[in-house]
Protein backbone atom coordinates (compact mmCIF):
# COMPACT_ATOMS: atom_id res chain seq x y z
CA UNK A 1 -11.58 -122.29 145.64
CA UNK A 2 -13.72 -121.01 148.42
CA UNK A 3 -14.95 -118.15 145.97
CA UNK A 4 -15.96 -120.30 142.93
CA UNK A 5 -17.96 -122.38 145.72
CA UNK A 6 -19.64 -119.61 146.59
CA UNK A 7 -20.18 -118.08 143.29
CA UNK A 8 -21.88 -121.82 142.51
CA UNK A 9 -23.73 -121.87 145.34
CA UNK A 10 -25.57 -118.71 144.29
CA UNK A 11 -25.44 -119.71 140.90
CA UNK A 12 -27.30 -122.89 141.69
CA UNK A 13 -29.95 -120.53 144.58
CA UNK A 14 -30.85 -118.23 141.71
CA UNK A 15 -31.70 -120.87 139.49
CA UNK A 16 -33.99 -123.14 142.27
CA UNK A 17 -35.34 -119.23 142.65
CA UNK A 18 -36.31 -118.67 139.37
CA UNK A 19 -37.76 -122.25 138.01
CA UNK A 20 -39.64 -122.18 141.23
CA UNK A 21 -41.34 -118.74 140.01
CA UNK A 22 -42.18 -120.26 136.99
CA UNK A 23 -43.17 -123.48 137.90
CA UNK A 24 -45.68 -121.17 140.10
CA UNK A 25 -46.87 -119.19 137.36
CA UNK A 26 -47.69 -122.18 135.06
CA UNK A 27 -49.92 -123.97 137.71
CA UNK A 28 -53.80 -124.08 135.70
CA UNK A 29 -56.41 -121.80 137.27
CA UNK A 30 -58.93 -123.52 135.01
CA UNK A 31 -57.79 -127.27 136.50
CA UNK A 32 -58.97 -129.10 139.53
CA UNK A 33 -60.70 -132.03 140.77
CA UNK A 34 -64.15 -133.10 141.46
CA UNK A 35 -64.67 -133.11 144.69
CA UNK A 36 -68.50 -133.77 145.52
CA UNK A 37 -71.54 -134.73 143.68
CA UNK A 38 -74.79 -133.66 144.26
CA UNK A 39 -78.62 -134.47 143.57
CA UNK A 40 -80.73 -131.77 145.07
CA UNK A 41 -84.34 -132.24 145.08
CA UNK A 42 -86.95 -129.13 144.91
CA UNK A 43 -90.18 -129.81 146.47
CA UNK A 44 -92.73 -128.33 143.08
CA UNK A 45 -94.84 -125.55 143.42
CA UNK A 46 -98.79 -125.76 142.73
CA UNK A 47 -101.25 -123.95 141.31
CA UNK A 48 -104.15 -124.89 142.96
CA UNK A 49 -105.67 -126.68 139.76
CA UNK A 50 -104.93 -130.32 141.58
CA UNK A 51 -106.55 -129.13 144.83
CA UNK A 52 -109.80 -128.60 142.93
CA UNK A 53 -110.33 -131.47 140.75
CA UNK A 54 -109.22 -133.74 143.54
CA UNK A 55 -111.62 -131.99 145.23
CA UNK A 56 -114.45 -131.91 142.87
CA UNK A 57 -113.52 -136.44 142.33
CA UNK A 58 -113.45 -136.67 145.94
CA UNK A 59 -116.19 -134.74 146.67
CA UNK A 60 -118.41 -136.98 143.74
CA UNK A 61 -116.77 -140.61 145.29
CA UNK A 62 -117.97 -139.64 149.11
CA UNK A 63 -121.71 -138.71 147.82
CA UNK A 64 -122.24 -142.24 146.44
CA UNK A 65 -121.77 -142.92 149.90
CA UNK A 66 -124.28 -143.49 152.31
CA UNK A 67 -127.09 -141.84 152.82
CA UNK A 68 -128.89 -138.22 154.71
CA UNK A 69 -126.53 -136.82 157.53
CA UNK A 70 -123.86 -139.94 156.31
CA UNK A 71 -123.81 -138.59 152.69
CA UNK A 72 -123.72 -135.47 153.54
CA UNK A 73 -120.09 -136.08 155.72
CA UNK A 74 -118.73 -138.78 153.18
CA UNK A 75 -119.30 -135.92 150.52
CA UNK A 76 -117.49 -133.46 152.73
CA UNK A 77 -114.67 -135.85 153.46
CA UNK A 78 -114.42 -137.09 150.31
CA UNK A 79 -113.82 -134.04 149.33
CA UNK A 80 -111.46 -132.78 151.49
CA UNK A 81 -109.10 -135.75 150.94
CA UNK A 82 -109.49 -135.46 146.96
CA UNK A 83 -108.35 -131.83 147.01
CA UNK A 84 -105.47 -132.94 149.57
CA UNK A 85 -104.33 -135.75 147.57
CA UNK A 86 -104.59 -133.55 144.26
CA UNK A 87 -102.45 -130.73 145.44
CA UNK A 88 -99.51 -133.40 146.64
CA UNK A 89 -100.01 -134.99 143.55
CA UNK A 90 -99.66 -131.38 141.21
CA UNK A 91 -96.57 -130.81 143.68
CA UNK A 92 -94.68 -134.31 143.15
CA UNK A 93 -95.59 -133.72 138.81
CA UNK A 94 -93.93 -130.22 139.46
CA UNK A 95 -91.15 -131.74 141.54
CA UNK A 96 -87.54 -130.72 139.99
CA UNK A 97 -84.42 -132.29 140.52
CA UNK A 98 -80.77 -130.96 139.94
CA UNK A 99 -77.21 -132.70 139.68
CA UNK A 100 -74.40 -130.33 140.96
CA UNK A 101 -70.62 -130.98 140.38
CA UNK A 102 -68.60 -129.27 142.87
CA UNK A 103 -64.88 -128.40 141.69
CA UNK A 104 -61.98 -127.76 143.82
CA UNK A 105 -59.56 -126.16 141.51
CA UNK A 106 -55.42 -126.27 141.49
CA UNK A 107 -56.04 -122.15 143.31
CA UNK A 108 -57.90 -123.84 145.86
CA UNK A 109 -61.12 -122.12 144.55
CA UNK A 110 -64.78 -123.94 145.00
CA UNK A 111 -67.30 -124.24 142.16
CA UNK A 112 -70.77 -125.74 141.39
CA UNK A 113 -72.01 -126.61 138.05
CA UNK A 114 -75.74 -127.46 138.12
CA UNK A 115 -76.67 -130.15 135.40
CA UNK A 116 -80.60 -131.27 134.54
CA UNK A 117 -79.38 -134.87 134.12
CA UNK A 118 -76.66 -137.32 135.90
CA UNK A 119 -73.06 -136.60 134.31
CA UNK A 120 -70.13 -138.58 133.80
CA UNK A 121 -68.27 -136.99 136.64
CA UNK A 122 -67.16 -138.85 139.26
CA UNK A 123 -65.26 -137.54 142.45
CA UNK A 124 -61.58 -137.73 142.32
CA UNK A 125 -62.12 -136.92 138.45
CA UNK A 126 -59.09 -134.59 136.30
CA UNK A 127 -61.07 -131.83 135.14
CA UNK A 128 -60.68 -128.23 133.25
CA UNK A 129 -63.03 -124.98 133.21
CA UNK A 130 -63.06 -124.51 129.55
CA UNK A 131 -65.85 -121.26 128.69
CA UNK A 132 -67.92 -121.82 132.44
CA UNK A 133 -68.28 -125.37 131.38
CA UNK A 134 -67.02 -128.38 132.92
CA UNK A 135 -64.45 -130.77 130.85
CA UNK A 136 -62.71 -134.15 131.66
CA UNK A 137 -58.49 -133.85 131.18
């Protein structure tokens, strides 16, 4: 009796051994979950073409201005504040925002997928990697 308990025994290891293998093997590289969401702002870049038609406006609103020495500095300031305001104006037009996804999958691997508009992703969402794009499951 002893001997069939034994032979059972490793009978019954053998099998825990080898559905644990495959239940292993069959985990989904491609799955995960979301686990962040992301809207990254990039300051634009400019050109220089707001600087100098701010300028040029600014410069034409501070010469109606006064009068001699007085016109003279409301031109000048007028000026300098046009071509201010114009350049933070061309950088806020040129402004670009990004929505990232970030992915923990089943292997415990990170990723990011960058999106132009808001998704439908939400964190804690069921998702596959299906050709480098993002799916629900």
């Amino acid at each position: 009796m002893k001997r069939s308990q034994r032979i059972l025994a490793a009978t019954a290891t053998a099998l825990a051994t080898a559905f644990l293998a495959v239940d292993a093997s069959a985990a989904c590289k491609e799955c995960g979950t979301v686990v962040d969401l992301k809207k990254i702002e990039k300051e634009g870049q400019a050109s220089g073409g707001g600087a100098v038609i701010g300028g040029i406006a600014g410069g034409v609103l501070g010469h109606q201005i006064g009068s001699g020495r007085g016109n003279t500095a409301a031109t000048i300031a007028g000026a300098a504040g046009g071509a201010y305001a114009g350049h933070q104006i061309e950088k806020s037009r040129n402004k670009t925002v990004t929505y990232q996804v970030v992915v923990k999958t089943e292997d415990g691997r990170t990723h990011h997928f960058d999106y132009k508009e808001q998704t439908g992703f939400h964190v804690g969402d069921k998702v596959k990697i299906v050709d480098h794009k993002l799916t629900h499951r």
